[in-house]
Protein backbone atom coordinates (compact mmCIF):
# COMPACT_ATOMS: atom_id res chain seq x y z
CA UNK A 1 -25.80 -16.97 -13.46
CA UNK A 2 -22.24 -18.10 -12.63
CA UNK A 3 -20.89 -21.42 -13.70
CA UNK A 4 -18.97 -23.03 -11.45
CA UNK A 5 -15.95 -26.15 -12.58
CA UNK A 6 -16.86 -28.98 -11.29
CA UNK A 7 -14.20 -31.51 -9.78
CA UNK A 8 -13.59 -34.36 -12.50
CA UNK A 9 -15.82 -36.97 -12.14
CA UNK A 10 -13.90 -40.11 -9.99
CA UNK A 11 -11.63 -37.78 -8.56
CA UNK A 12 -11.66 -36.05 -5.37
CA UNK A 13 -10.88 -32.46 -5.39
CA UNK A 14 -7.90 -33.69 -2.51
CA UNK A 15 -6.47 -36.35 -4.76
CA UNK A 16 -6.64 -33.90 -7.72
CA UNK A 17 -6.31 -29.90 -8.59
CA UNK A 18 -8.96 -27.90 -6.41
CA UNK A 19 -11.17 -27.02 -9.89
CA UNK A 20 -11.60 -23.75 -7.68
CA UNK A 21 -8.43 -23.18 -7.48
CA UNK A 22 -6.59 -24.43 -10.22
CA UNK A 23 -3.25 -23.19 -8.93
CA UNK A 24 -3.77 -24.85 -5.64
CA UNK A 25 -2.44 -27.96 -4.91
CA UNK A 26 -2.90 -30.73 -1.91
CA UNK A 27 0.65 -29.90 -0.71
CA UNK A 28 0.02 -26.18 -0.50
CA UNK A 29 -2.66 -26.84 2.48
CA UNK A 30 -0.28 -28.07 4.78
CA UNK A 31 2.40 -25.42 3.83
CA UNK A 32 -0.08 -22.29 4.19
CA UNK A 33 -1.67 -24.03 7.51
CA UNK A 34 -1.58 -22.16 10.56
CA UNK A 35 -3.83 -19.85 12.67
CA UNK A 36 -3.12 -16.80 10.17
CA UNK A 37 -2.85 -18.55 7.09
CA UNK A 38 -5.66 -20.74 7.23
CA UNK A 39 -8.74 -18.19 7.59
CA UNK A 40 -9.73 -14.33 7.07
CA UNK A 41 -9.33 -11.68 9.38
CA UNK A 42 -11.53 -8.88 10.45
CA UNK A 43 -9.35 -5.66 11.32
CA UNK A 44 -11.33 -3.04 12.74
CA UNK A 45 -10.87 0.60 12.43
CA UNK A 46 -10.44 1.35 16.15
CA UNK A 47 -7.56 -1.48 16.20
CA UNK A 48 -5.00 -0.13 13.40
CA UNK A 49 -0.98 -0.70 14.26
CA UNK A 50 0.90 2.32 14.64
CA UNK A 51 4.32 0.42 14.99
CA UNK A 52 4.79 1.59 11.33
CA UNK A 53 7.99 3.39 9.44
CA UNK A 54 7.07 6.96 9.94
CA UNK A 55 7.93 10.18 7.76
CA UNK A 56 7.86 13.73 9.64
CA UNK A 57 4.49 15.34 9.70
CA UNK A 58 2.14 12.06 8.94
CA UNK A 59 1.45 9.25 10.92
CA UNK A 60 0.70 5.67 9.21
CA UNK A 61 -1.53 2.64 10.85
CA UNK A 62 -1.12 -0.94 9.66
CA UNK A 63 -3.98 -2.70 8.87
CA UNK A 64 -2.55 -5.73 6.90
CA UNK A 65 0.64 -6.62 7.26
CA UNK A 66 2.79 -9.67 8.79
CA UNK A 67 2.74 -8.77 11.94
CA UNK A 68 -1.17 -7.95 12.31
CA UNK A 69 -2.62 -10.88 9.98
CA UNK A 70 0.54 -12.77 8.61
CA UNK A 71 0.57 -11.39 5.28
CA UNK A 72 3.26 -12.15 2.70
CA UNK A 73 3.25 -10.05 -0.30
CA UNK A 74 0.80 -7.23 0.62
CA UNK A 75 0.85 -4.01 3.10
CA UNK A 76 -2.67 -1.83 3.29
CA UNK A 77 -3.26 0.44 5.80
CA UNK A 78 -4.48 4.58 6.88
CA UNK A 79 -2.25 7.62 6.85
CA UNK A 80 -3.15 10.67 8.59
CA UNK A 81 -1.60 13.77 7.99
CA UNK A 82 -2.36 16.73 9.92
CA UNK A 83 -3.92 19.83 8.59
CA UNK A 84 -0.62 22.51 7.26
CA UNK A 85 1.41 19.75 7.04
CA UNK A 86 4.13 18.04 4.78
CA UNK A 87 5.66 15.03 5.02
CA UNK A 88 9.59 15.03 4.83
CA UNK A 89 10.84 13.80 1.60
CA UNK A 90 10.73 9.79 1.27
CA UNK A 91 10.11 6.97 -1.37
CA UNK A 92 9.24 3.35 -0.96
CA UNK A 93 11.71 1.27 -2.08
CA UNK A 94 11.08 -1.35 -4.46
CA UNK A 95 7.68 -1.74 -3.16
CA UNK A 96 4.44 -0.25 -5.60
CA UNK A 97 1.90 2.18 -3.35
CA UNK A 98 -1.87 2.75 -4.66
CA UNK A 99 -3.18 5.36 -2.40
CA UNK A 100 -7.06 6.06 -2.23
CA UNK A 101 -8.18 9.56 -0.57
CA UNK A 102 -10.84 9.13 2.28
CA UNK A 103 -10.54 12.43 3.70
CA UNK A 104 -9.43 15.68 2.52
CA UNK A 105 -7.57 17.71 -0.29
CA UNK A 106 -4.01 16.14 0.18
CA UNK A 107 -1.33 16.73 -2.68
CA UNK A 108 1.66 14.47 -3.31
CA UNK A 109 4.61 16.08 -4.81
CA UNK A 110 7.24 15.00 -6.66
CA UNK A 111 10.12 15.79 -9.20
CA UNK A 112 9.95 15.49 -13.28
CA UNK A 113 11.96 16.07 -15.91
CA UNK A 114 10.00 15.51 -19.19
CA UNK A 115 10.55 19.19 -20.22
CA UNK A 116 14.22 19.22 -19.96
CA UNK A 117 15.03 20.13 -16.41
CA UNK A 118 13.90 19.06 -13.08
CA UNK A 119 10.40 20.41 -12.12
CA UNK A 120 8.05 20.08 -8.90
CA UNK A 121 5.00 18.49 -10.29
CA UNK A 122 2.07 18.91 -7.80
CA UNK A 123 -0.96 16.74 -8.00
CA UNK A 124 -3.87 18.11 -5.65
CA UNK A 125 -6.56 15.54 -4.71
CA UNK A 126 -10.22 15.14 -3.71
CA UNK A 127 -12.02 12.46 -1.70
CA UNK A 128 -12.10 9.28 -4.12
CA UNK A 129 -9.46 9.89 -6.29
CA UNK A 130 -6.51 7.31 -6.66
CA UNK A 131 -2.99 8.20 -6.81
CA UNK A 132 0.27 5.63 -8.02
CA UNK A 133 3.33 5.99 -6.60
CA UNK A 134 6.05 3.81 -8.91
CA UNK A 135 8.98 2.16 -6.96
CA UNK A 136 11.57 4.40 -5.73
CA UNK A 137 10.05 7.85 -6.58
CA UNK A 138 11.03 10.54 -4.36
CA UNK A 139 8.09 12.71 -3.29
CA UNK A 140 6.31 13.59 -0.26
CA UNK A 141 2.64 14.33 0.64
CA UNK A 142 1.70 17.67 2.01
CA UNK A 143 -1.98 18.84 3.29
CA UNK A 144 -2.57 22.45 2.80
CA UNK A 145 -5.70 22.87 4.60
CA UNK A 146 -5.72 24.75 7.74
CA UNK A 147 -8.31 22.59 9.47
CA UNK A 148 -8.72 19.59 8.41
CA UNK A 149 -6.92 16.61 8.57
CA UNK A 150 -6.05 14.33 5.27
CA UNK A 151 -6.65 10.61 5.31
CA UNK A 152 -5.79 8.16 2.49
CA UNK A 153 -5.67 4.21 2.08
CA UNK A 154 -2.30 2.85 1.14
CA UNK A 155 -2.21 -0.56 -0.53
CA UNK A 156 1.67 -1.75 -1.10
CA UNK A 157 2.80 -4.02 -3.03
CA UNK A 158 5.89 -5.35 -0.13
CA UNK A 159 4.51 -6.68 2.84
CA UNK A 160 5.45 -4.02 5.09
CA UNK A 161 5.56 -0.39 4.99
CA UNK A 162 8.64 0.31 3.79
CA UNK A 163 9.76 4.39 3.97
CA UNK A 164 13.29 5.75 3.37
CA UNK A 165 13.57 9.05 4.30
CA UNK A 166 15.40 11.57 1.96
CA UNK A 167 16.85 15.23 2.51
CA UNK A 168 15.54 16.53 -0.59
CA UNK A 169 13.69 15.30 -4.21
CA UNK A 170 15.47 14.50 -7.31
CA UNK A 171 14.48 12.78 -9.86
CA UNK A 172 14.40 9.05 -10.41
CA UNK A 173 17.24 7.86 -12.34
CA UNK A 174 19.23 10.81 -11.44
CA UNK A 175 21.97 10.76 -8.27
CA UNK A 176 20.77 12.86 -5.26
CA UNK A 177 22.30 16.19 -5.12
């Protein structure tokens, strides 16, 4: 069983810290108040944004962002790419991307230099694995298969999809040749 704080005894959780939320305060509620900020929203699969920043050869749909549910700090949403496929060469800016496969064997590529010189790295992916994509990392996501088309989950850590498109990898650190 899960204990629960209780609000201190007198006090009203208004006049005092939410014991729910102890980072919460009574001024927050009227700063956060509004018809996106003040309850949860259902997005449905059939309903995704496709007003996204798009790289050559994939195709991303919004799901949570500011525009579709008034998120601040948080961007999720689907990309599809297309079966013989790759993406052009791109990174994310500052923001941090978790990616989650849903569909497919898709296989994110980037650039690495822990040996000594500059070498493609290549890390092929199953349905369920999880992939981390570091801010500003040039790579680019390619789908091999001849048939079927690669989905994956993107969770970022900005509040909108943010994509810069590049003409080639290098590594990070490194100016682009």
């Amino acid at each position: 069983m899960v204990s629960h704080p209780r609000p201190p005894a007198g006090g009203s959780p208004a006049a005092e810290h939410d014991a729910f939320h102890p980072d919460f305060t009574p001024g927050d509620a009227d700063r956060n108040a509004g018809p996106l900020r003040a309850r949860l929203h259902h997005v449905r699969a059939g309903s995704l944004d496709d007003g996204t920043a798009q790289s050559g050869g994939m195709r991303r749909f919004a799901a949570i962002s500011g525009r579709t549910v008034g998120s601040e700090r948080i961007w999720m949403g689907e990309t599809h790419v297309a079966p013989d496929t790759a993406s052009s060469n791109h990174h994310h800016g500052a923001s941090e991307t978790a990616i989650h496969v849903v569909q497919g064997h898709p296989e994110f590529v980037f650039l690495d230099d822990a040996g000594g010189a500059p070498e493609e790295v290549r890390i092929r992916t199953s349905p369920g694995d999880y992939v981390f994509v570091p801010p500003y990392v040039p790579h680019r996501e390619e789908n091999p298969s001849p048939d079927e088309t690669a989905v994956v989950v993107i969770a970022r850590s900005t509040q909108e999809a943010v994509v810069v498109n590049l003409p080639g990898l290098y590594v990070l650190g490194e100016p682009p040749a």
